[in-house]
Protein backbone atom coordinates (compact mmCIF):
# COMPACT_ATOMS: atom_id res chain seq x y z
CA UNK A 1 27.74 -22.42 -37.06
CA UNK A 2 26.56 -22.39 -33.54
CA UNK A 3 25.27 -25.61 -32.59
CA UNK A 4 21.73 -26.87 -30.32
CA UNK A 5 23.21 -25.94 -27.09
CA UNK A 6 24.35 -22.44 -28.56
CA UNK A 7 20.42 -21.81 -29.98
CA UNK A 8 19.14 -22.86 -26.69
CA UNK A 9 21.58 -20.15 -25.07
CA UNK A 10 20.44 -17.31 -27.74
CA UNK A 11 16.77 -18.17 -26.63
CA UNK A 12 17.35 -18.59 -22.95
CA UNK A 13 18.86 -14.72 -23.27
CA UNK A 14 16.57 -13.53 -25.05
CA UNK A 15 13.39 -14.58 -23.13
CA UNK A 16 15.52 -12.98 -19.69
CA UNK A 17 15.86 -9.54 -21.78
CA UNK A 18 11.80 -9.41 -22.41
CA UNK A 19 11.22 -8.33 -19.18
CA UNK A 20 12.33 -11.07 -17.62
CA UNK A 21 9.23 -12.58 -18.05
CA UNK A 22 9.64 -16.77 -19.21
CA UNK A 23 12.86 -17.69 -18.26
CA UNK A 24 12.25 -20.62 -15.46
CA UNK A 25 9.75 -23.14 -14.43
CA UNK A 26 8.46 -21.09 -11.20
CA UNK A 27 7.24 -17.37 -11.25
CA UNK A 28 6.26 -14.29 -9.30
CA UNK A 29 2.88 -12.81 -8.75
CA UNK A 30 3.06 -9.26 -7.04
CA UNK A 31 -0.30 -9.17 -5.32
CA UNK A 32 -2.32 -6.15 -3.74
CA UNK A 33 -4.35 -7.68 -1.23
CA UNK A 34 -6.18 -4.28 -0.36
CA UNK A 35 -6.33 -2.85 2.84
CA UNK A 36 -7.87 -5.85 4.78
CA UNK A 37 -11.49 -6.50 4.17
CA UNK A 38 -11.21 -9.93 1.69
CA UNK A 39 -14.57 -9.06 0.39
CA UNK A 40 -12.04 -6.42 -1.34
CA UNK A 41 -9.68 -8.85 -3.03
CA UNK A 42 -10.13 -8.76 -6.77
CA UNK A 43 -10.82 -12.01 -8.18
CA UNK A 44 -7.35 -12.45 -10.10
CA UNK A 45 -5.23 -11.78 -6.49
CA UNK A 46 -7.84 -14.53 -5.04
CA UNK A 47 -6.97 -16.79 -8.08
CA UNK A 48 -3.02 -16.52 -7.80
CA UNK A 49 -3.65 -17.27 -3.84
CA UNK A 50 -5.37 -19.97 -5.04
CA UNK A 51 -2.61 -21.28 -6.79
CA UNK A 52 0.74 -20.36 -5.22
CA UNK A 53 3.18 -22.53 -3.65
CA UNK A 54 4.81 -19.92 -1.23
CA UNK A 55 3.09 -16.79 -0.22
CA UNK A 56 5.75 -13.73 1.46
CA UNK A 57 3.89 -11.39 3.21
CA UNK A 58 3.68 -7.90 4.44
CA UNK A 59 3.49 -7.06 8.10
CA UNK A 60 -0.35 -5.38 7.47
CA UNK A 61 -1.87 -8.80 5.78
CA UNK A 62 -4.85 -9.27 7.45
CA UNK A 63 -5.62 -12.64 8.71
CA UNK A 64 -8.69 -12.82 7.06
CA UNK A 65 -6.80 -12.34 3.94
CA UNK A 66 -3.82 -14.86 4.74
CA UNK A 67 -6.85 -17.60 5.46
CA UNK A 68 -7.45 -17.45 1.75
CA UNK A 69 -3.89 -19.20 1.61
CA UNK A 70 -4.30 -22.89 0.44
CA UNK A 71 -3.01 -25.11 3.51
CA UNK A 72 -0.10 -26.37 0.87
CA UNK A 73 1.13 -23.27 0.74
CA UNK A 74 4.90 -22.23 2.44
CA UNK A 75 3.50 -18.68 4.59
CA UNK A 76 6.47 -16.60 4.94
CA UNK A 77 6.10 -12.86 6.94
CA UNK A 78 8.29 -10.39 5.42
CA UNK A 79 7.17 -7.60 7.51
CA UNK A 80 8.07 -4.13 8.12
CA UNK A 81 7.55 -1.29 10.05
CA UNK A 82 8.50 2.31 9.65
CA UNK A 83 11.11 3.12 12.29
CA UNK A 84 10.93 -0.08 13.54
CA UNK A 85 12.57 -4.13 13.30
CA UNK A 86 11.97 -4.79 9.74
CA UNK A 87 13.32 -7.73 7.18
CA UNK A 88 15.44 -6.24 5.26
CA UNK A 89 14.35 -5.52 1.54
CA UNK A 90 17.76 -7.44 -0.12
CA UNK A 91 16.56 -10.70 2.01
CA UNK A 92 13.34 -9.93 0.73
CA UNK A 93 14.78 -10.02 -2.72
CA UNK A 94 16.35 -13.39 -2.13
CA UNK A 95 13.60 -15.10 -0.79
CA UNK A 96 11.50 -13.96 -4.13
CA UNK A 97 13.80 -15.44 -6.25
CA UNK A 98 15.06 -18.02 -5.22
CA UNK A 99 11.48 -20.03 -4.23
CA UNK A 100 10.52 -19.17 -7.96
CA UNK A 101 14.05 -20.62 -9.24
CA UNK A 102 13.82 -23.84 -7.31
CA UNK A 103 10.35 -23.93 -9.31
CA UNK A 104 8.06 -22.77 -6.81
CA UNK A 105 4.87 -20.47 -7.87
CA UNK A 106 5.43 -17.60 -5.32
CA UNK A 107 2.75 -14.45 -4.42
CA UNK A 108 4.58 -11.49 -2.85
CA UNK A 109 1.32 -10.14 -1.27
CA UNK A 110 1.46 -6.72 -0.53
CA UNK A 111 -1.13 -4.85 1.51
CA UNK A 112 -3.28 -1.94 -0.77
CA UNK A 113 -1.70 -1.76 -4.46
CA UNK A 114 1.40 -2.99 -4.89
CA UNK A 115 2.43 0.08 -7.02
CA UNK A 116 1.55 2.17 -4.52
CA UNK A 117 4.58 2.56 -2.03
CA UNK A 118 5.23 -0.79 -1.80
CA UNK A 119 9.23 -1.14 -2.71
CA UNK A 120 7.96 -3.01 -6.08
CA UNK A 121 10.65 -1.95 -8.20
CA UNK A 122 13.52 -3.40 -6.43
CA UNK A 123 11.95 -7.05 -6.38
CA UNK A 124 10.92 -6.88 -9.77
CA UNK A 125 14.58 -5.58 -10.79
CA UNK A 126 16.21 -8.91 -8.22
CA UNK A 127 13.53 -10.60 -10.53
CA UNK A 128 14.72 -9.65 -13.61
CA UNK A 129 18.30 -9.56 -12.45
CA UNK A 130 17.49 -13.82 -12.00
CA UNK A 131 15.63 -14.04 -15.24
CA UNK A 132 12.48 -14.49 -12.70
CA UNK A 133 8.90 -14.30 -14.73
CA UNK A 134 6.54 -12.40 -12.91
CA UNK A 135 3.47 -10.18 -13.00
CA UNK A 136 1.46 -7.80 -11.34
CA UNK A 137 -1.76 -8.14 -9.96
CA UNK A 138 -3.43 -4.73 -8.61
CA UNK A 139 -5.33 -4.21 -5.68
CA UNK A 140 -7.80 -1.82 -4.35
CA UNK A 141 -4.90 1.00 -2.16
CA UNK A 142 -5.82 2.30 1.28
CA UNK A 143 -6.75 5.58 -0.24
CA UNK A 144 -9.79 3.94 -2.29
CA UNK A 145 -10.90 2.35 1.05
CA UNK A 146 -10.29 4.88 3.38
CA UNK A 147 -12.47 7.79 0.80
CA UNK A 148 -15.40 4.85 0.96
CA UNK A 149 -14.99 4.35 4.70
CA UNK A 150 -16.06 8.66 5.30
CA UNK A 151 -18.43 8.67 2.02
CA UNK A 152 -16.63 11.09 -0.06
CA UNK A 153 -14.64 10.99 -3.24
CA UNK A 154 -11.06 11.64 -3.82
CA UNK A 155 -11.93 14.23 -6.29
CA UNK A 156 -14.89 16.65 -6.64
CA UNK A 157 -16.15 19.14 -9.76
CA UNK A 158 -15.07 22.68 -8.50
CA UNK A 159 -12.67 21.43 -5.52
CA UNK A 160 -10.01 19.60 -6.80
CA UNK A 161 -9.15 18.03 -10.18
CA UNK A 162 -6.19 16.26 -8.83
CA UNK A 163 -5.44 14.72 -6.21
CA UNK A 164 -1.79 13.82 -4.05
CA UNK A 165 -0.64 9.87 -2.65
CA UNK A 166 2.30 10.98 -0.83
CA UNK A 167 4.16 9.25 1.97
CA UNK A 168 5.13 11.08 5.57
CA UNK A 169 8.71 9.26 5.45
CA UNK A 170 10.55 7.56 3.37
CA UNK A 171 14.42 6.40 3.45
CA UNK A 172 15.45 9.56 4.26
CA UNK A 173 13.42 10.54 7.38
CA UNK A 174 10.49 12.96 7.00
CA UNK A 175 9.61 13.19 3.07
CA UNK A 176 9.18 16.64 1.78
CA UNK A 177 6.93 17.69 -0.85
CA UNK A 178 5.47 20.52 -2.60
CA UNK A 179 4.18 21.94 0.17
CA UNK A 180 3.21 25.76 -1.54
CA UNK A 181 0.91 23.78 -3.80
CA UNK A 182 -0.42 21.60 -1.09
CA UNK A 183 -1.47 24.34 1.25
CA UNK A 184 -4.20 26.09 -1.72
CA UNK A 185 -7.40 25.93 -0.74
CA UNK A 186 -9.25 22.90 -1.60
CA UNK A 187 -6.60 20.25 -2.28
CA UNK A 188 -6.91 16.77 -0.99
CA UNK A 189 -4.14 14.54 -0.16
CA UNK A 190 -4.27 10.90 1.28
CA UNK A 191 -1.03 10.72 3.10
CA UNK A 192 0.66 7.10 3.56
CA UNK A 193 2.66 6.46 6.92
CA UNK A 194 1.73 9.65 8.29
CA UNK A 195 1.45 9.56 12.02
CA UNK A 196 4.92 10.29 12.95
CA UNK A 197 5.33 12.76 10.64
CA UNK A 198 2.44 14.57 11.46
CA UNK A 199 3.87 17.19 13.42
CA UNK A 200 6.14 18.04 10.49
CA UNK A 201 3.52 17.76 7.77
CA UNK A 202 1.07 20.35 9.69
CA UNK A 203 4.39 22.45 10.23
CA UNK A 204 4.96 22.73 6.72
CA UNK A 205 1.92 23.05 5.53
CA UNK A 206 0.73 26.07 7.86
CA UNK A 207 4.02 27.44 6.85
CA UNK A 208 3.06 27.69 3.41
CA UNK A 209 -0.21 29.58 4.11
CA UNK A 210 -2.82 26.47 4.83
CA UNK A 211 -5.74 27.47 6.34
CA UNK A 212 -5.25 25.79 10.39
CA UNK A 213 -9.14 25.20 10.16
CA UNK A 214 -8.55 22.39 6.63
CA UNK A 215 -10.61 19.32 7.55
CA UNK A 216 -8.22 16.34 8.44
CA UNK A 217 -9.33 12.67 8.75
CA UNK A 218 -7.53 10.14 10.23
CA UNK A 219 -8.71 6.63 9.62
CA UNK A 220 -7.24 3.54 11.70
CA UNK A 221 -7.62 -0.07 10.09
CA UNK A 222 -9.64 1.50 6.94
CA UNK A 223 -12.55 -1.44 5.68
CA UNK A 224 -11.48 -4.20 8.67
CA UNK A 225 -14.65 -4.76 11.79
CA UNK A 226 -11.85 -2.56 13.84
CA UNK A 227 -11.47 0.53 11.64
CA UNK A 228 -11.91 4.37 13.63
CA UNK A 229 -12.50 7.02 11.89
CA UNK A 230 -11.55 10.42 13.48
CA UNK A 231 -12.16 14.02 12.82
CA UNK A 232 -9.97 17.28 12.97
CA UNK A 233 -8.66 20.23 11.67
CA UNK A 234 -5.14 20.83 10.32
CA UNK A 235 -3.94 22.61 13.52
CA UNK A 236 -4.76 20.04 16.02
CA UNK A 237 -3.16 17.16 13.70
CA UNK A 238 -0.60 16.67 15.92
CA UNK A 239 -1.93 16.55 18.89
CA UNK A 240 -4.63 14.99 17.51
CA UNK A 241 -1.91 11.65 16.98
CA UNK A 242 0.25 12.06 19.57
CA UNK A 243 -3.20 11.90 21.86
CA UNK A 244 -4.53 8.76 20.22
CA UNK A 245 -3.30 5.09 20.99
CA UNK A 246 -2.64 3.89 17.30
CA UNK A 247 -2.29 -0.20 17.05
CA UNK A 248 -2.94 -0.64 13.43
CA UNK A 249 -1.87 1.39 9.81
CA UNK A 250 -2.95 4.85 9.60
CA UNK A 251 -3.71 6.84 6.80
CA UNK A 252 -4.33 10.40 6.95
CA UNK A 253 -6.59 12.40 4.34
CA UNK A 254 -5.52 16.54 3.91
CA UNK A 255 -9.01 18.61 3.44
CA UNK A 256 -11.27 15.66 3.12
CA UNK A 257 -13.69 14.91 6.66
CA UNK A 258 -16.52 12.41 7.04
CA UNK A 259 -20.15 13.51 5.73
CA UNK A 260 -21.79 14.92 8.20
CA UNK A 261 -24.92 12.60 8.38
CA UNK A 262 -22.93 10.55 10.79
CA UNK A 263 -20.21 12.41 11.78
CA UNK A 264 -21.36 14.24 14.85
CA UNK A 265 -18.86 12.61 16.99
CA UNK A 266 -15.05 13.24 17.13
CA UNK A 267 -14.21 9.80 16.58
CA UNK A 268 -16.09 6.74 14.96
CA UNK A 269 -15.72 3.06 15.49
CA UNK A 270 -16.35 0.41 12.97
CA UNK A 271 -16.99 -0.01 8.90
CA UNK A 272 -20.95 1.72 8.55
CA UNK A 273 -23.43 2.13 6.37
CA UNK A 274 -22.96 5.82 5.17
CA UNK A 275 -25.89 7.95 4.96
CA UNK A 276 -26.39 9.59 1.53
């Protein structure tokens, strides 16, 4: 008959298997933080802000956001940068876990949703693999803000009844997609991490029969006091980027422009009112 210690061990395993959610004293909360504007913060990522003990942080945190921090709080950047000096994810990893095994209550804050290309599979597998509880705590993606920041809506009643997240690179170098089904008439995509791929993304997309004239919109810094908004058509995205001095995160929306109650000029400056 197995005795205490060999119960306690049964338990112990079993809580790690349940999705390795109760095993230790500390724990995990993967937070979205949005894209920038606190106002956008849901109240439960403002709540596990409120109570962490270490918060690891992505590159495009805003510092209005990190402010939220309590001044106890360890601040740790994690940041990276698409084709450029980045921590690498398996340090990432280990940082996660082991603040939450020493006890600690850690937020991974991640900018947008953290479902939404944010590498949130591999920590929560290095927290499983540790028998690390955790959760997940949604936030508002780039997409949602960047639609708001142009007044239009990610889908439409006889335009499109889907609609595409899809990244311009991933791991591999320029990620390819469905391109034939991209280039119909009418589809919208909001493309993640899309500026230096945007020579290749117009390339394949006119390739597949796009129309050249498709609205594009790039928007710069979507919901933050700094955020441009800017105008084109599919065959000038290109130039369109390489001719624009990009500081901040970029997203880039495929047949979707700005209303036209205030978007006589090429480019626009600022979060506004939109007209309706």
């Amino acid at each position: 008959m197995p005795g205490p210690i060999g119960y306690l061990s049964r338990i112990l395993r079993a809580l790690f298997a349940a999705g390795g959610r109760g095993a230790t004293a500390g724990r995990v909360d993967f937070v979205g933080a949005g894209p920038g504007d606190a106002d956008l913060l849901t109240l439960g990522a403002l709540h596990a802000l409120e109570a962490a003990d270490v918060v690891i942080h992505d590159r495009l945190i805003s510092a209005q956001v990190l402010a939220l921090c309590p001044a106890r709080a360890t601040r740790i950047s994690a940041g990276k940068k698409g084709f450029g000096p980045s921590v690498a994810q398996g340090d990432i990893n280990g940082m996660i876990t082991d603040h939450a095994l020493r006890g600690a209550r850690v937020v991974r804050l991640k900018s947008g949703d953290p479902t939404v290309f944010g590498r949130l599979d591999e920590e929560i597998d290095a927290c499983d693999a540790a028998g690390v509880a955790w959760r997940i705590v949604p936030g508002i993606t780039a997409a949602s803000a960047g639609v708001a920041a142009i007044g239009q809506s990610l889908t439409k009643r006889s335009r499109n009844s889907s609609v595409r997240m899809i990244t311009g690179h991933d791991m591999a170098g320029f990620a390819e997609h469905d391109w034939r089904a991209l280039a119909r008439e009418g589809e919208v995509a909001a493309i993640y991490m899309g500026t230096r791929s945007a020579r290749f993304v117009q390339g394949r997309l006119m390739m597949h029969g796009a129309d050249p004239d498709t609205a594009v919109t790039l928007i710069e810094n979507a919901s933050r006091p700094d955020q441009r908004v800017i105008g084109a058509r599919l065959a000038d995205l290109a130039d369109t980027v390489e001719g624009t001095a990009f500081s901040g995160p970029v997203l880039t929306f495929y047949g979707l422009r700005p209303r036209d109650a205030w978007a006589a000029p090429s480019e626009i400056t600022g979060a506004k009112e939109v007209a309706s």
